[in-house]
N, C-alpha and C. Protein backbone atom coordinates (compact mmCIF):
# COMPACT_ATOMS: atom_id res chain seq x y z
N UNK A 1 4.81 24.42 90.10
CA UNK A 1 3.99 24.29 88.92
C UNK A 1 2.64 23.76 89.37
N UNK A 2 1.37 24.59 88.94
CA UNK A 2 0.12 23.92 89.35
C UNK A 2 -0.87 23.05 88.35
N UNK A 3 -0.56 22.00 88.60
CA UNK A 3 -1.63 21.53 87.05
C UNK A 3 -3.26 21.75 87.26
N UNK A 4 -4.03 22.07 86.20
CA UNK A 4 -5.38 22.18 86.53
C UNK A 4 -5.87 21.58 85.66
N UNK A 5 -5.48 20.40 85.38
CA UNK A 5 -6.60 19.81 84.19
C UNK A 5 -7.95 19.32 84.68
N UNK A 6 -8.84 19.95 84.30
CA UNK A 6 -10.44 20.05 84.59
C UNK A 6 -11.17 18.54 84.70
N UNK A 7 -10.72 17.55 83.29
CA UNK A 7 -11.68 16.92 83.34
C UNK A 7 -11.21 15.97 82.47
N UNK A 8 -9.76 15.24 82.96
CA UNK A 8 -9.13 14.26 82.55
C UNK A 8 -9.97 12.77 82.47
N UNK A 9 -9.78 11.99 80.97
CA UNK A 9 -10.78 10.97 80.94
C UNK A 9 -12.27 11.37 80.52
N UNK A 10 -12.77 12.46 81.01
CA UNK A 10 -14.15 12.59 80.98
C UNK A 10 -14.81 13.44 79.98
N UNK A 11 -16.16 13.61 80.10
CA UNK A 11 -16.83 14.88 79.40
C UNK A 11 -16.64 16.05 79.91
N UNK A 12 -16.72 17.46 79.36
CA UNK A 12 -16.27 18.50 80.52
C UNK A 12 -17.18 19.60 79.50
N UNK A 13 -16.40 20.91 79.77
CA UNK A 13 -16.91 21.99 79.55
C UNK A 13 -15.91 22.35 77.48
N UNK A 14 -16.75 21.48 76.68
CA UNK A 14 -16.15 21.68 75.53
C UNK A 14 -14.40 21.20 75.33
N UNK A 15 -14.08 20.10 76.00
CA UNK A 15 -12.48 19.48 76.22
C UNK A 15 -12.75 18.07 75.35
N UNK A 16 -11.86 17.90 74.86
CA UNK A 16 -11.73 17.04 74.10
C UNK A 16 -10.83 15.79 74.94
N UNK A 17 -11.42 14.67 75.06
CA UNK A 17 -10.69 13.66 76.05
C UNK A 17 -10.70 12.49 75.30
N UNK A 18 -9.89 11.53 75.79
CA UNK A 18 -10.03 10.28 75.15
C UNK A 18 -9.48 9.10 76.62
N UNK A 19 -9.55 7.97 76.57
CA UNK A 19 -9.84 7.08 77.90
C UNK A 19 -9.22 7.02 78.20
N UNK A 20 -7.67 6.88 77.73
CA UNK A 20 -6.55 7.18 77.95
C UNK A 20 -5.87 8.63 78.71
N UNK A 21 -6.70 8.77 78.78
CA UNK A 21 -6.11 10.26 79.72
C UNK A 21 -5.49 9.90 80.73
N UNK A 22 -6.40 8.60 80.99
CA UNK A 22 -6.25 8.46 83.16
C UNK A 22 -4.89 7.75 82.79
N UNK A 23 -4.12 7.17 82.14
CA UNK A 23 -2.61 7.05 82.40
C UNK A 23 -2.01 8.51 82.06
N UNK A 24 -2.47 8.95 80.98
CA UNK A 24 -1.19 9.95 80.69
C UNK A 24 -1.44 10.92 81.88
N UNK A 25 -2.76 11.10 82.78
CA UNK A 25 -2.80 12.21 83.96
C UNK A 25 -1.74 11.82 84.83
N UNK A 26 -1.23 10.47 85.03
CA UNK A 26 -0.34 10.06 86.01
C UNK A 26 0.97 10.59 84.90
N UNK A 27 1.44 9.97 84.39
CA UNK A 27 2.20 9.82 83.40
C UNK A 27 2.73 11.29 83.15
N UNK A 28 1.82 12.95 83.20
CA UNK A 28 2.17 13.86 83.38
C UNK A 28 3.25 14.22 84.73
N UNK A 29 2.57 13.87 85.77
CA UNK A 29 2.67 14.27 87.31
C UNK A 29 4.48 13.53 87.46
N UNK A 30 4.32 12.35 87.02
CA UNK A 30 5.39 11.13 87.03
C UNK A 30 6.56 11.99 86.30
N UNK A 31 6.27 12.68 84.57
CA UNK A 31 7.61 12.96 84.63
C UNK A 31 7.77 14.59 84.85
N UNK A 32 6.63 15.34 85.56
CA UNK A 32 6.77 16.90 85.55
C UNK A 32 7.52 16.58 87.26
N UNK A 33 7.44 15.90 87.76
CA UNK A 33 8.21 15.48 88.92
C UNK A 33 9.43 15.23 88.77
N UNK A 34 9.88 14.22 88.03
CA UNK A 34 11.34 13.56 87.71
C UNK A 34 11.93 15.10 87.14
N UNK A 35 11.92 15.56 86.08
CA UNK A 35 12.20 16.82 85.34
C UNK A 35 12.61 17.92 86.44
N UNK A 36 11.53 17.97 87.47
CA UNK A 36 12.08 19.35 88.68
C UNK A 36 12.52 18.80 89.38
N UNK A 37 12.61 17.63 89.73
CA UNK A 37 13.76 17.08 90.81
C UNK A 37 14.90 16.89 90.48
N UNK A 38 15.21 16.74 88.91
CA UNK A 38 16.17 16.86 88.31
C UNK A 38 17.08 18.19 88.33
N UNK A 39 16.32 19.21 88.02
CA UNK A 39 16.34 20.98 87.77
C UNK A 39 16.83 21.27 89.23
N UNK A 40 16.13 20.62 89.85
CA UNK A 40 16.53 21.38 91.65
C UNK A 40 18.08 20.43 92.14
N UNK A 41 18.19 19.57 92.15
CA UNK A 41 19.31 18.91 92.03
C UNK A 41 21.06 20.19 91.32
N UNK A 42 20.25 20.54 90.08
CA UNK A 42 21.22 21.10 89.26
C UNK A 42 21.30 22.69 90.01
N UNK A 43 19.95 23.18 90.03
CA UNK A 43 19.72 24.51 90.90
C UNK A 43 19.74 24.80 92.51
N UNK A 44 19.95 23.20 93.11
CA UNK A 44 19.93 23.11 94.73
C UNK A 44 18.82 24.19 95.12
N UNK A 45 17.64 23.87 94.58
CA UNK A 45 16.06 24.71 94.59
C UNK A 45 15.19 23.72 94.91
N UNK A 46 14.15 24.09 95.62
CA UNK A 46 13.32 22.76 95.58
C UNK A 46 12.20 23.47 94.14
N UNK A 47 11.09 22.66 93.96
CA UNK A 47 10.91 22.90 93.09
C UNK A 47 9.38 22.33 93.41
N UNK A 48 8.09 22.71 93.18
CA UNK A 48 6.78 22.26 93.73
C UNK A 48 5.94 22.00 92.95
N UNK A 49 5.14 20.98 93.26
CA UNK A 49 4.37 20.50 92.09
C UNK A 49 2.88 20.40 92.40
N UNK A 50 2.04 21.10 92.49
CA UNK A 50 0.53 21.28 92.82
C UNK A 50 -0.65 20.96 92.04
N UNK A 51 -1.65 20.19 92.22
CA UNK A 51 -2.64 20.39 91.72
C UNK A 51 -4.19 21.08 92.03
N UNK A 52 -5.08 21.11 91.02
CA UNK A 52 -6.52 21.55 91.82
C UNK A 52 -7.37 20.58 90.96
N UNK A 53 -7.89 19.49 91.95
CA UNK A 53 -8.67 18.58 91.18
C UNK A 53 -10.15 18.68 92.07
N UNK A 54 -11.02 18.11 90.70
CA UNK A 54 -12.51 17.91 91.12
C UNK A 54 -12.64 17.14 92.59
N UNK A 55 -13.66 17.79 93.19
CA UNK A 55 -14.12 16.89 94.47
C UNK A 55 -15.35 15.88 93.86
N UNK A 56 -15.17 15.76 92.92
CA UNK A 56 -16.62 14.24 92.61
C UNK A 56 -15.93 13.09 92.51
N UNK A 57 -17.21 12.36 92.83
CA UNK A 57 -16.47 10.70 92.25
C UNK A 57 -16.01 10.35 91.54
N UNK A 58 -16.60 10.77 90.12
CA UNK A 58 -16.08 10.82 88.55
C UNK A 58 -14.96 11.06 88.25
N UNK A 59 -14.61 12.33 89.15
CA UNK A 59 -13.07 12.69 89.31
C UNK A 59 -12.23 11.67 89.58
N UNK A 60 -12.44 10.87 90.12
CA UNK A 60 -11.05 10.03 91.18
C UNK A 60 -11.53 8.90 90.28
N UNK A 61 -12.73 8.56 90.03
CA UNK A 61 -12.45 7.60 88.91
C UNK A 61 -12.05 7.49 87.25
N UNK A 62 -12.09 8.52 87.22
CA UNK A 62 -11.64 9.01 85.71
C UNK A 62 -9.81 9.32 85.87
N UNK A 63 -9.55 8.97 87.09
CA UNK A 63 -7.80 9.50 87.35
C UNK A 63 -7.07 8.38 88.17
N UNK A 64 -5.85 8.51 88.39
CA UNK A 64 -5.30 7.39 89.59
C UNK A 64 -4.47 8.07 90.61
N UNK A 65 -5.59 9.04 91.19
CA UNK A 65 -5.07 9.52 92.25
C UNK A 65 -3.80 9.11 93.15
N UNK A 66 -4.46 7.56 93.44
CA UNK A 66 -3.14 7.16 94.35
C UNK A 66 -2.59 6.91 93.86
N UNK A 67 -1.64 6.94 92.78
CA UNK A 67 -0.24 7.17 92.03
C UNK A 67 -0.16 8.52 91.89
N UNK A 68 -1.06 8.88 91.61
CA UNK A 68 -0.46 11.02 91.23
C UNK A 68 0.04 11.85 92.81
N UNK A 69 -0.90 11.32 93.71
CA UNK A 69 -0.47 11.94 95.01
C UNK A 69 1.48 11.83 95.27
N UNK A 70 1.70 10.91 95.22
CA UNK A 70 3.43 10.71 95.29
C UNK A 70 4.51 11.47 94.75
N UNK A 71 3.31 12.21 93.15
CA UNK A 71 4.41 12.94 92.47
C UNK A 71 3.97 14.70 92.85
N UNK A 72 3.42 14.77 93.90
CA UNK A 72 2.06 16.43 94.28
C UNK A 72 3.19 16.55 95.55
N UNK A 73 3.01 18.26 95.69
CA UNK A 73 3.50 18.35 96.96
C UNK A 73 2.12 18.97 97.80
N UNK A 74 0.92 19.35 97.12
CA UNK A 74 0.09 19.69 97.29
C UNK A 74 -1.04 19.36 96.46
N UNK A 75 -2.15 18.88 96.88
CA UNK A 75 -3.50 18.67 95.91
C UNK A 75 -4.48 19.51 96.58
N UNK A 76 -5.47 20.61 96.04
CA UNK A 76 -6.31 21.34 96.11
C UNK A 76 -7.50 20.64 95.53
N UNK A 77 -8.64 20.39 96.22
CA UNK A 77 -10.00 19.83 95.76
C UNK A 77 -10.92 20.90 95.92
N UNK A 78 -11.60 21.40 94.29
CA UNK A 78 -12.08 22.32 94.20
C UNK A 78 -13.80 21.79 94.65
N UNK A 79 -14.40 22.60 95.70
CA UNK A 79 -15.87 21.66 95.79
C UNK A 79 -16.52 22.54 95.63
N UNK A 80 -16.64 23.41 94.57
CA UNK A 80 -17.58 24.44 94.14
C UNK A 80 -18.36 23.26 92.75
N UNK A 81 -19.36 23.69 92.10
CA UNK A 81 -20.26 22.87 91.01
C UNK A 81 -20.22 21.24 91.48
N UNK A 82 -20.65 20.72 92.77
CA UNK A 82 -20.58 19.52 93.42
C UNK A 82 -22.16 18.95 92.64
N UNK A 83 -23.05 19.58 92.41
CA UNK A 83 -23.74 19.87 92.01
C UNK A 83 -24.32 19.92 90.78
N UNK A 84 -23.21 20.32 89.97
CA UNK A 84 -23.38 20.88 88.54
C UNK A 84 -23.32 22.38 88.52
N UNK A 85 -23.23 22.69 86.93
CA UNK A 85 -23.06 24.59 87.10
C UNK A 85 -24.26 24.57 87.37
N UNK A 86 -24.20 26.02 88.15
CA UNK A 86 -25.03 26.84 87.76
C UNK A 86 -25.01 27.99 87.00
């Protein structure tokens, strides 16, 4: 499963956020983890959990990375608009 939430905590591209995001972003990862480790247990499957998060600062401070990494089998840092759009 790959989560892509854009712009957890923050302002973004027309997303509606509130400050509370940055627990429930962990709080996602925490039980979409427990749930497939559960499933693979029952299915003897492993089961993978990926993200693609911002490469800015804002990013990692608007999130708690080092708790979400534990529940990732992979994190993708997108470093395209480092910048801003164009």
């Amino acid at each position: 499963v790959d989560i892509d939430w854009e712009y957890p905590g923050m302002i973004g591209d027309s997303n509606m956020y509130r400050p509370e995001d940055k627990e429930h972003y962990t709080d996602l990862f925490r039980n979409l983890r427990h749930d497939l480790d559960s499933l693979g247990n029952i299915t003897h499957s492993k089961y993978y959990v990926t993200t693609a998060v911002g490469g800015s600062q804002a990013y990692i401070d608007h999130t708690e990375m080092d708790k979400v990494q534990q529940y990732t089998d992979y994190i993708n840092v997108m470093s395209y608009d480092l910048y801003g759009a164009w």
